[in-house]
C-alpha atoms as a PDB file:
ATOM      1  CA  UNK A   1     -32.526 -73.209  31.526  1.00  0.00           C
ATOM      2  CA  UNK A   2     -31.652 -69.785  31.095  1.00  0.00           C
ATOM      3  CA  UNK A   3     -28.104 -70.214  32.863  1.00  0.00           C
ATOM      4  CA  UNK A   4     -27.560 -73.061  31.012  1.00  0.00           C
ATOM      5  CA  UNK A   5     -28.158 -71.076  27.398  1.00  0.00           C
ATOM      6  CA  UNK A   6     -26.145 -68.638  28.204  1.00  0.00           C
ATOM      7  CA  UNK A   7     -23.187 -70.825  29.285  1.00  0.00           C
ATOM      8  CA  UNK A   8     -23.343 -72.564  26.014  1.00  0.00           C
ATOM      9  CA  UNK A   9     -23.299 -69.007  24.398  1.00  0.00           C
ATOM     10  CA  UNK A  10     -20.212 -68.250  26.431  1.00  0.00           C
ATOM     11  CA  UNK A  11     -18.364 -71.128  25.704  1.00  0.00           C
ATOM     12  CA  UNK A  12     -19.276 -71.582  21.827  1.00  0.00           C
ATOM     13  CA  UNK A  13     -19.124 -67.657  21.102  1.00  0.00           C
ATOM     14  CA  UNK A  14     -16.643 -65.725  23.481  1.00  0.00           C
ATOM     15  CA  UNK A  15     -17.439 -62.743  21.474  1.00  0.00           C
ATOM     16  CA  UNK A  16     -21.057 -62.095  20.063  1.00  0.00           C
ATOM     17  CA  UNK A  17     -21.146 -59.173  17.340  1.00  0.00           C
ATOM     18  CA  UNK A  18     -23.779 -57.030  18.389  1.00  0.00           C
ATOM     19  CA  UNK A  19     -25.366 -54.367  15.324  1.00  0.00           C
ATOM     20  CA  UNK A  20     -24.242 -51.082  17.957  1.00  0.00           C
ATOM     21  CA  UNK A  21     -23.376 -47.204  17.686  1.00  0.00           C
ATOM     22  CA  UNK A  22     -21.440 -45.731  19.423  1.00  0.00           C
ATOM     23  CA  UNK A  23     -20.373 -41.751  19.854  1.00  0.00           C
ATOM     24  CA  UNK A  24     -17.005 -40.499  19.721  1.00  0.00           C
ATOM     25  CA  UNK A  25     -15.922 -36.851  20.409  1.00  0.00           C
ATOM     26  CA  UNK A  26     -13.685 -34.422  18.372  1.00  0.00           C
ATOM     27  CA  UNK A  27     -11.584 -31.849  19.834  1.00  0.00           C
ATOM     28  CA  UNK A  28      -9.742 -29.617  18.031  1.00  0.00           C
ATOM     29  CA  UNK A  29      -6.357 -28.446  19.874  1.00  0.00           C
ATOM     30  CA  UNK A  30      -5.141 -26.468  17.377  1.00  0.00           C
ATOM     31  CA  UNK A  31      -6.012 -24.718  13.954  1.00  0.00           C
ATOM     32  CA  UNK A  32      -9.583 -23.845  14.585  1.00  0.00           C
ATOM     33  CA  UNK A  33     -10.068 -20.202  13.093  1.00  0.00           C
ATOM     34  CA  UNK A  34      -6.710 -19.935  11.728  1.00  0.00           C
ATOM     35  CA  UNK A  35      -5.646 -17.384   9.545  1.00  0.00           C
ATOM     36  CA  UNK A  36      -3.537 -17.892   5.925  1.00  0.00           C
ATOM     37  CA  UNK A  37      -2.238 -15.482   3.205  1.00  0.00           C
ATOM     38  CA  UNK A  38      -4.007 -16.923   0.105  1.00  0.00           C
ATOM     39  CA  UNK A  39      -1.747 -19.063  -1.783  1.00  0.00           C
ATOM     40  CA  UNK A  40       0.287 -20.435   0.860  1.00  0.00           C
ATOM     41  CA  UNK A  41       1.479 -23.726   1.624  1.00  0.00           C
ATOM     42  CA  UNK A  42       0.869 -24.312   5.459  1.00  0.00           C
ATOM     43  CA  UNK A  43       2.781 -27.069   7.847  1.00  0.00           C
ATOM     44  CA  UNK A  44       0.348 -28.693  10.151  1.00  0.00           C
ATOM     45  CA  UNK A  45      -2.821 -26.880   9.695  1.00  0.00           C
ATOM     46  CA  UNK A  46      -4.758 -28.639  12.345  1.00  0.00           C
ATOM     47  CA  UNK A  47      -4.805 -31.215  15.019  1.00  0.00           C
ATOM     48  CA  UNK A  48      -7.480 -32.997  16.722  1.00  0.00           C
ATOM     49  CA  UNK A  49      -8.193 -35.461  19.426  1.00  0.00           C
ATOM     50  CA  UNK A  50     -10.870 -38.278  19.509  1.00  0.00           C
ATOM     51  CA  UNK A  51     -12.124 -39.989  22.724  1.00  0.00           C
ATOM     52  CA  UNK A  52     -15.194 -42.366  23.506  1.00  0.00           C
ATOM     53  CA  UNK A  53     -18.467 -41.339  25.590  1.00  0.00           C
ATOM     54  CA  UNK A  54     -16.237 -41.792  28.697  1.00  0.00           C
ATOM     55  CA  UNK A  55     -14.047 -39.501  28.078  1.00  0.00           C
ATOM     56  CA  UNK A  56     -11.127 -41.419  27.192  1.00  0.00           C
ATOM     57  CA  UNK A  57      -8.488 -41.201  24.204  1.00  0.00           C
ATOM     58  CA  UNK A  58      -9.447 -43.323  21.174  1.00  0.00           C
ATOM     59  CA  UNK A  59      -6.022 -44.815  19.916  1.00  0.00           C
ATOM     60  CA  UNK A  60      -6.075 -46.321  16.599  1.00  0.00           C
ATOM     61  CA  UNK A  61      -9.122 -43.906  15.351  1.00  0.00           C
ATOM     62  CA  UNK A  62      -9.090 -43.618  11.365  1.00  0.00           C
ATOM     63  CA  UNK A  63     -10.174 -39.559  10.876  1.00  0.00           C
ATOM     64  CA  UNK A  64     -10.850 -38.161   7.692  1.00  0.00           C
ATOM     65  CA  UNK A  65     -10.443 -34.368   6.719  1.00  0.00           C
ATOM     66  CA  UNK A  66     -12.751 -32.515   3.964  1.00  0.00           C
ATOM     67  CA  UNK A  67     -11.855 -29.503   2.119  1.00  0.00           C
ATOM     68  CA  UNK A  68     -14.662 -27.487   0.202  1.00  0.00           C
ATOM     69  CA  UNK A  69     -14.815 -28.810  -3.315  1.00  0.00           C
ATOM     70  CA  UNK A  70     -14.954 -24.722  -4.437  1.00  0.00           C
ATOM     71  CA  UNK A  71     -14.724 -21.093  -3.268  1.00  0.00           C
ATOM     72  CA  UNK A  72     -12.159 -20.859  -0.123  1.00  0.00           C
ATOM     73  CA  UNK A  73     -10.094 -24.359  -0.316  1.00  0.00           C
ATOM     74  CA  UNK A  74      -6.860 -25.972  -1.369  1.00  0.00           C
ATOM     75  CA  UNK A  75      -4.968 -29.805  -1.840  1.00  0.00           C
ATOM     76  CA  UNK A  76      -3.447 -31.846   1.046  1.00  0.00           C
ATOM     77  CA  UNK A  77      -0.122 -33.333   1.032  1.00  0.00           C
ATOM     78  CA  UNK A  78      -1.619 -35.739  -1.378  1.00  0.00           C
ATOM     79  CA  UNK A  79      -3.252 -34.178  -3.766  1.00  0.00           C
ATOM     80  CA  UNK A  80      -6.505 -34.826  -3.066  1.00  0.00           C
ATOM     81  CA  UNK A  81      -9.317 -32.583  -0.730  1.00  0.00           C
ATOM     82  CA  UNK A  82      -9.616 -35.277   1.303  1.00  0.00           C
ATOM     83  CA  UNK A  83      -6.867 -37.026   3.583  1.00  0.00           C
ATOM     84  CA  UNK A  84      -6.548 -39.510   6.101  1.00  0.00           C
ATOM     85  CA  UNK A  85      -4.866 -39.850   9.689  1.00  0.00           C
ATOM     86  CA  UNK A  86      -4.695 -42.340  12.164  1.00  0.00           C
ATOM     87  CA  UNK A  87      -4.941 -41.540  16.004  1.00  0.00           C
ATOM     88  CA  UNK A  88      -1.914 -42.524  18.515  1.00  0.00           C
ATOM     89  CA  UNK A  89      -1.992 -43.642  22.090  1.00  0.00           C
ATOM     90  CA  UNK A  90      -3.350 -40.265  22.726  1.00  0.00           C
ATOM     91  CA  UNK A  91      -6.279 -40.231  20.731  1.00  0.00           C
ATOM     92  CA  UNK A  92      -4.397 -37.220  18.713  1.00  0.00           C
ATOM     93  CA  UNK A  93      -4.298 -36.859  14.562  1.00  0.00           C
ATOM     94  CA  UNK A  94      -2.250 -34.092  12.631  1.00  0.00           C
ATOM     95  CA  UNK A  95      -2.852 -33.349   8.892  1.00  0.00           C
ATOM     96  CA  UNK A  96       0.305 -32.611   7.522  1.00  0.00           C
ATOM     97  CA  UNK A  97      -0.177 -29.719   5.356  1.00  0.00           C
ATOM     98  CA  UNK A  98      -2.275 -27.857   2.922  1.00  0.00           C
ATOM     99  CA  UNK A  99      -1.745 -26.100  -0.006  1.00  0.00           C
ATOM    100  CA  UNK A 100      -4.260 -23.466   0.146  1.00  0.00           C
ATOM    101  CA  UNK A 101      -5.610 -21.956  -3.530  1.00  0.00           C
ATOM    102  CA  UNK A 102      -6.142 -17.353  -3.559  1.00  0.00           C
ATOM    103  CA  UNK A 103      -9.183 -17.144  -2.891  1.00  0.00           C
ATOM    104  CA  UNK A 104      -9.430 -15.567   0.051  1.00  0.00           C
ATOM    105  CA  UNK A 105     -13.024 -15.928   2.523  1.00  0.00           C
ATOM    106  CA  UNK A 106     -14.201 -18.500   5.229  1.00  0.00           C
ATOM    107  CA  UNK A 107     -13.401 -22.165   4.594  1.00  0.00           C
ATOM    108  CA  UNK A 108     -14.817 -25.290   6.716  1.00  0.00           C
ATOM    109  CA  UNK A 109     -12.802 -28.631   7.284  1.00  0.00           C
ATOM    110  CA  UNK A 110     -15.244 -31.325   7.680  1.00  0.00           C
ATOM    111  CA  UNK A 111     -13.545 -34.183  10.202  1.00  0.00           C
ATOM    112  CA  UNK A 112     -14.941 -37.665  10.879  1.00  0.00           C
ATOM    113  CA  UNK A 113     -13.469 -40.062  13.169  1.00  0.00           C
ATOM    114  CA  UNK A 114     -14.299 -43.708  12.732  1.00  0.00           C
ATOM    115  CA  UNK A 115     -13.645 -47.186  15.224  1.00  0.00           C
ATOM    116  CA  UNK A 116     -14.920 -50.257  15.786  1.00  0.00           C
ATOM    117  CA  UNK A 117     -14.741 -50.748  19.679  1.00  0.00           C
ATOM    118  CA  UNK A 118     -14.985 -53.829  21.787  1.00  0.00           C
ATOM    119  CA  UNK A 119     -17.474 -53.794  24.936  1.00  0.00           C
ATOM    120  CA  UNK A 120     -17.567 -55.845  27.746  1.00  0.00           C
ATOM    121  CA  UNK A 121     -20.959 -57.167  28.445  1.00  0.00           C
ATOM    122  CA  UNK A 122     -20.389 -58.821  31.174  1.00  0.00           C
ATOM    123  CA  UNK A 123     -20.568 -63.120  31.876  1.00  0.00           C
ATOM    124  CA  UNK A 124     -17.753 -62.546  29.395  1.00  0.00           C
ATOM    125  CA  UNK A 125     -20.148 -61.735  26.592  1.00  0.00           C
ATOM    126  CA  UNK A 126     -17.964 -58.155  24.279  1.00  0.00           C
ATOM    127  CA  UNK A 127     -19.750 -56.687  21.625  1.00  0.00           C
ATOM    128  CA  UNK A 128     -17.892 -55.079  18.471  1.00  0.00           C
ATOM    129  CA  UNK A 129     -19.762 -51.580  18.593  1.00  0.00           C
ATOM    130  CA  UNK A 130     -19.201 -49.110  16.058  1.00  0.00           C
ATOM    131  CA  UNK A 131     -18.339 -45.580  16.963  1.00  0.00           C
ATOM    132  CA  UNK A 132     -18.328 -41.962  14.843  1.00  0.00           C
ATOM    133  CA  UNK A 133     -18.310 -38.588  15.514  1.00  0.00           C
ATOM    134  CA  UNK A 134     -17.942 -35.639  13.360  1.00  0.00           C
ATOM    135  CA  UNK A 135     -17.595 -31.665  13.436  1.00  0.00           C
ATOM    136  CA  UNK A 136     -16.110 -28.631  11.587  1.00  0.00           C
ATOM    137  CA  UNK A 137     -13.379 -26.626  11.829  1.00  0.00           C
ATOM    138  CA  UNK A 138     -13.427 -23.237  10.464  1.00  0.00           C
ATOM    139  CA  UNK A 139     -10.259 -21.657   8.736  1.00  0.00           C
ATOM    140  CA  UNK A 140      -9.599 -18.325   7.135  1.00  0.00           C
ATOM    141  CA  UNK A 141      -7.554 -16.664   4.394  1.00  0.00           C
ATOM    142  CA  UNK A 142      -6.840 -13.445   3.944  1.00  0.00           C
ATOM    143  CA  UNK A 143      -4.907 -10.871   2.592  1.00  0.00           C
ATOM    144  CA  UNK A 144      -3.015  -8.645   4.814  1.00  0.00           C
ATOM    145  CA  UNK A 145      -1.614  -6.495   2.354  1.00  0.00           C
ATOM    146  CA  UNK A 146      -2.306  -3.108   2.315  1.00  0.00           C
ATOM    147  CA  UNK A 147      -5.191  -1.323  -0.523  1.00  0.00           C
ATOM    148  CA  UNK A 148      -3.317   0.084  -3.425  1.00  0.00           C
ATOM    149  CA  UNK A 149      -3.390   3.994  -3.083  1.00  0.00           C
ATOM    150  CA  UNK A 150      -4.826   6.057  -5.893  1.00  0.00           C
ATOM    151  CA  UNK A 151      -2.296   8.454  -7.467  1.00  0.00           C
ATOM    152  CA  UNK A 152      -3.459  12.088  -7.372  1.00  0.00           C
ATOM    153  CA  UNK A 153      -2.546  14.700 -10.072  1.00  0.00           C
ATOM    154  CA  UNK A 154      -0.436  17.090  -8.883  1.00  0.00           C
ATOM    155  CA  UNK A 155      -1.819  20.969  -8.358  1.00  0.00           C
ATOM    156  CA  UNK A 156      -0.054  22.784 -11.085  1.00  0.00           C
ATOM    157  CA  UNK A 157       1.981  26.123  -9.106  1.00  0.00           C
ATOM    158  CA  UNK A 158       0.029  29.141  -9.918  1.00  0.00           C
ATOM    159  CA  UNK A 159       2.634  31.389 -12.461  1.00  0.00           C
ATOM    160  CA  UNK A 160       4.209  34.536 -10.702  1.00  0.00           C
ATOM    161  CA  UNK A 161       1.999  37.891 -11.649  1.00  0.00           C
ATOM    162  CA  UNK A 162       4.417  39.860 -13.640  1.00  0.00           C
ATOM    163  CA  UNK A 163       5.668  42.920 -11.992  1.00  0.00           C
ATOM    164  CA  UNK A 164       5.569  46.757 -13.491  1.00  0.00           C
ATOM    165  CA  UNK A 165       8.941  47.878 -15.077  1.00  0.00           C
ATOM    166  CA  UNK A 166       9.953  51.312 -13.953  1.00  0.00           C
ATOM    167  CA  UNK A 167       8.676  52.723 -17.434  1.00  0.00           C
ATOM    168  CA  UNK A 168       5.327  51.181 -17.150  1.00  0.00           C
ATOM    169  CA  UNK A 169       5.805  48.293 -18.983  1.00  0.00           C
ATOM    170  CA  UNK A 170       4.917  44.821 -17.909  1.00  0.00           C
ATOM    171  CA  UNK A 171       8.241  42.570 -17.055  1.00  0.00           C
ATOM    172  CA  UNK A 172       8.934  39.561 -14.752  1.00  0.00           C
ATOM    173  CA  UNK A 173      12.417  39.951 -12.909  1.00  0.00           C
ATOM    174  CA  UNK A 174      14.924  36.949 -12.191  1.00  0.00           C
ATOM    175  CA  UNK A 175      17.973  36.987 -10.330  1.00  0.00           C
ATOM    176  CA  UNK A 176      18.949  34.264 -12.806  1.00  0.00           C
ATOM    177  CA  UNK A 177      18.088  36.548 -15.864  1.00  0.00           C
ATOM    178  CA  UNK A 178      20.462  38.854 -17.535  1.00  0.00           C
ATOM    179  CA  UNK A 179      19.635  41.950 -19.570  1.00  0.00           C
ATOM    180  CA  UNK A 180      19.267  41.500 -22.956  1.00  0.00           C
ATOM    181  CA  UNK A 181      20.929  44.760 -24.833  1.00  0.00           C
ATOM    182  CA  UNK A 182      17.288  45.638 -26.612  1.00  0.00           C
ATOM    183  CA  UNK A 183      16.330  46.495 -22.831  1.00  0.00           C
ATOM    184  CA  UNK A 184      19.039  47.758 -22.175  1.00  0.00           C
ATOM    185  CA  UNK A 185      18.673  50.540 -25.205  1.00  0.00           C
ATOM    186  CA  UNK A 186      16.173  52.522 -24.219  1.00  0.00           C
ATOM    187  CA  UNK A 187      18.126  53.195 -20.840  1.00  0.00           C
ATOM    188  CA  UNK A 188      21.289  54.148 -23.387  1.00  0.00           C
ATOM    189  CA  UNK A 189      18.732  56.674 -25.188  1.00  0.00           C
ATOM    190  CA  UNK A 190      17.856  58.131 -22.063  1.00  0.00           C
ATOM    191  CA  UNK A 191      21.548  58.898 -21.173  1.00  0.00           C
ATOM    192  CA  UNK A 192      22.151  60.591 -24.568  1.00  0.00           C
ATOM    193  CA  UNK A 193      19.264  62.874 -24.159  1.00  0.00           C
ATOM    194  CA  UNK A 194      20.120  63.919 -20.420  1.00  0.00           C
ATOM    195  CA  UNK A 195      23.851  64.698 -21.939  1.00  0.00           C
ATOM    196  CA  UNK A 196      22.190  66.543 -24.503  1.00  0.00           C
ATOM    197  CA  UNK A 197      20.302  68.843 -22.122  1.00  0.00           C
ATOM    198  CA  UNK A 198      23.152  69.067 -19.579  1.00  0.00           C
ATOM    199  CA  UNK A 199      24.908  70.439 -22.656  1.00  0.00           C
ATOM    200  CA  UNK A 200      22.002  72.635 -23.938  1.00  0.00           C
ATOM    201  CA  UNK A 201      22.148  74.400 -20.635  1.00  0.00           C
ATOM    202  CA  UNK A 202      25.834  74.886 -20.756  1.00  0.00           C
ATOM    203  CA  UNK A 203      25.763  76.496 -23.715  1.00  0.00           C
ATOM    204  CA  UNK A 204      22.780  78.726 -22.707  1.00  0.00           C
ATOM    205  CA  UNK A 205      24.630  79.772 -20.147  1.00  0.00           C
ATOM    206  CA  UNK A 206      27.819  80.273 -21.768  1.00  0.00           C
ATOM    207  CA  UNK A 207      25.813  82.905 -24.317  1.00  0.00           C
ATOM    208  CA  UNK A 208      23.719  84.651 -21.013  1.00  0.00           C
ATOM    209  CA  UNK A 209      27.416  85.693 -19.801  1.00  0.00           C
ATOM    210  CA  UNK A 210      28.888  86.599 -23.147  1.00  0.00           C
ATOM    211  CA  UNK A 211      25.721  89.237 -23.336  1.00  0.00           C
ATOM    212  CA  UNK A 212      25.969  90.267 -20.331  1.00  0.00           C
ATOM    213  CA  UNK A 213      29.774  91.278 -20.422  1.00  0.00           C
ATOM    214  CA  UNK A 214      28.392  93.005 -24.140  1.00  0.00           C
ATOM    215  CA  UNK A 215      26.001  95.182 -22.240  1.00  0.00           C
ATOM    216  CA  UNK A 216      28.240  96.089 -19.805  1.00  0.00           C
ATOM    217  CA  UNK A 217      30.603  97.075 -22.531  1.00  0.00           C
ATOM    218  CA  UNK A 218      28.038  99.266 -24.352  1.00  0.00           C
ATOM    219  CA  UNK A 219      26.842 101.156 -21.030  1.00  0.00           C
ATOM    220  CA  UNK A 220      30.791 102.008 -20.646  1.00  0.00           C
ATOM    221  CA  UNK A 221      30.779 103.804 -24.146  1.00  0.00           C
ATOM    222  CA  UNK A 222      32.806 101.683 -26.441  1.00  0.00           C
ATOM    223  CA  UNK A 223      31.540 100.790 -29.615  1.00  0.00           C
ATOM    224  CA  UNK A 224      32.375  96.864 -29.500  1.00  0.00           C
ATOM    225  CA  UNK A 225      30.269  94.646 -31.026  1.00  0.00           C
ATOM    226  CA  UNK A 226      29.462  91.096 -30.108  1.00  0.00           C
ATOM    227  CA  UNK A 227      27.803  88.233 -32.279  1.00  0.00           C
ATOM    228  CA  UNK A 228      26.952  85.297 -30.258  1.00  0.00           C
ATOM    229  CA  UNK A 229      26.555  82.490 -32.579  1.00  0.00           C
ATOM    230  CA  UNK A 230      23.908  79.243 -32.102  1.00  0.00           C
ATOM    231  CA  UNK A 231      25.859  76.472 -30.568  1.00  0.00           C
ATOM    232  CA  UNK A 232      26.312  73.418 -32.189  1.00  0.00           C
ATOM    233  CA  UNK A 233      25.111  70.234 -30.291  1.00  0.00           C
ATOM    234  CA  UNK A 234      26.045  66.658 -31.296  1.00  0.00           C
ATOM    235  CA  UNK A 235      24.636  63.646 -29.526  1.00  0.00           C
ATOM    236  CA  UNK A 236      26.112  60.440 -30.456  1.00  0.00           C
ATOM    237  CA  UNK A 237      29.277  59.101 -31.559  1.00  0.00           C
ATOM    238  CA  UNK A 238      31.259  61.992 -33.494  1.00  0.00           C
ATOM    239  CA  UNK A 239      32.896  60.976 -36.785  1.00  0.00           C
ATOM    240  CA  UNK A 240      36.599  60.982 -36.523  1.00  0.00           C
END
């Protein structure tokens, strides 16, 4: 009885639907941790490849790719946070591209992978199973861009000390700086008095003679007289 049920089965339904889950795996092959400058537009971001509990590639595999809805994130090639690829004979899906927003941080991509397989029971019974599988792939942006340096206020340079002028007073001295003729006066006064005592002495010396020829003149016995006069001194300019 049994045999005969089940070849009426067989040859009424050649394939019985049968309510089934099944487990597919995700690998990602490339993008996982990835690093982006905020802002930029990136070719490719990641790739992944499904296969069933055997082990083998699921072709024909409908995955879906989730972007945060805040925070970290950005827009696929359609606008959207969410996008769509299909599988090929290698079990392989690509997103195309993301437009990532500045905000810089940690951001997951949540993928699912989705197919209705076809099982061989045996006595040619197949069931239509149903097969998932998820996981997350972590990205990254970041700014590489050096931290703005502080300005610092420059040290003002510490002014020269001023240096004693020869007469006492206080005077800086430059090579660059030439004599004014008010400091140059009181050297000119100075020269007028020196001439004036050079010519002081002259004159005293002049009279010490003229008395001493005088006294020699008196011890000989003549009756000469002498007047030495005051000399006159001028300092200055003479009128003409």
């Amino acid at each position: 009885m049994k045999a005969f049920i089940t070849s009426v089965l067989v040859f009424a339904f050649p394939y019985v639907a049968i309510a089934q889950i099944a487990s597919l795996q995700i690998t990602v092959l490339e993008g996982e941790g990835a690093t982006h400058p905020p802002g930029a537009h990136v070719s490719r971001p990641i790739t992944v490849q499904v296969t069933d509990d055997t082990g083998q590639p699921v072709a024909g595999a409908a995955v879906s790719f989730q972007l945060p809805p805040e925070g970290p994130s950005g827009l696929f090639s359609n606008g959207l946070r969410t996008d769509l690829a299909i599988t090929d004979a290698a079990g392989r899906a690509t997103i195309q591209s993301i437009q990532l927003n500045r905000t810089s941080g940690q951001f997951p991509i949540r993928i699912t992978a989705v197919k209705q397989l076809t099982r061989d029971l045996g006595e040619g019974l197949h069931a239509v199973v149903q097969a998932r599988g998820g996981i997350v792939a972590l990205q990254y942006t970041h700014d590489n861009r050096p931290a703005p340096i502080a300005p610092v206020d420059p040290v003002p340079l510490s002014a020269p000390s001023p240096q004693a002028a020869p007469d006492g007073s206080s005077a800086e001295r430059s090579a660059d700086i030439t004599p004014t003729p008010a400091t140059m006066e009181p050297r000119s006064s100075k020269k007028w008095i020196v001439l004036a005592a050079i010519a002081a002495a002259c004159a005293g010396a002049a009279a010490a003679v003229v008395v001493s020829r005088a006294t020699k003149s008196n011890s000989s016995g003549l009756n000469s007289s002498v007047s030495v006069g005051t000399p006159t001194i001028t300092i200055g300019n003479p009128n003409p």
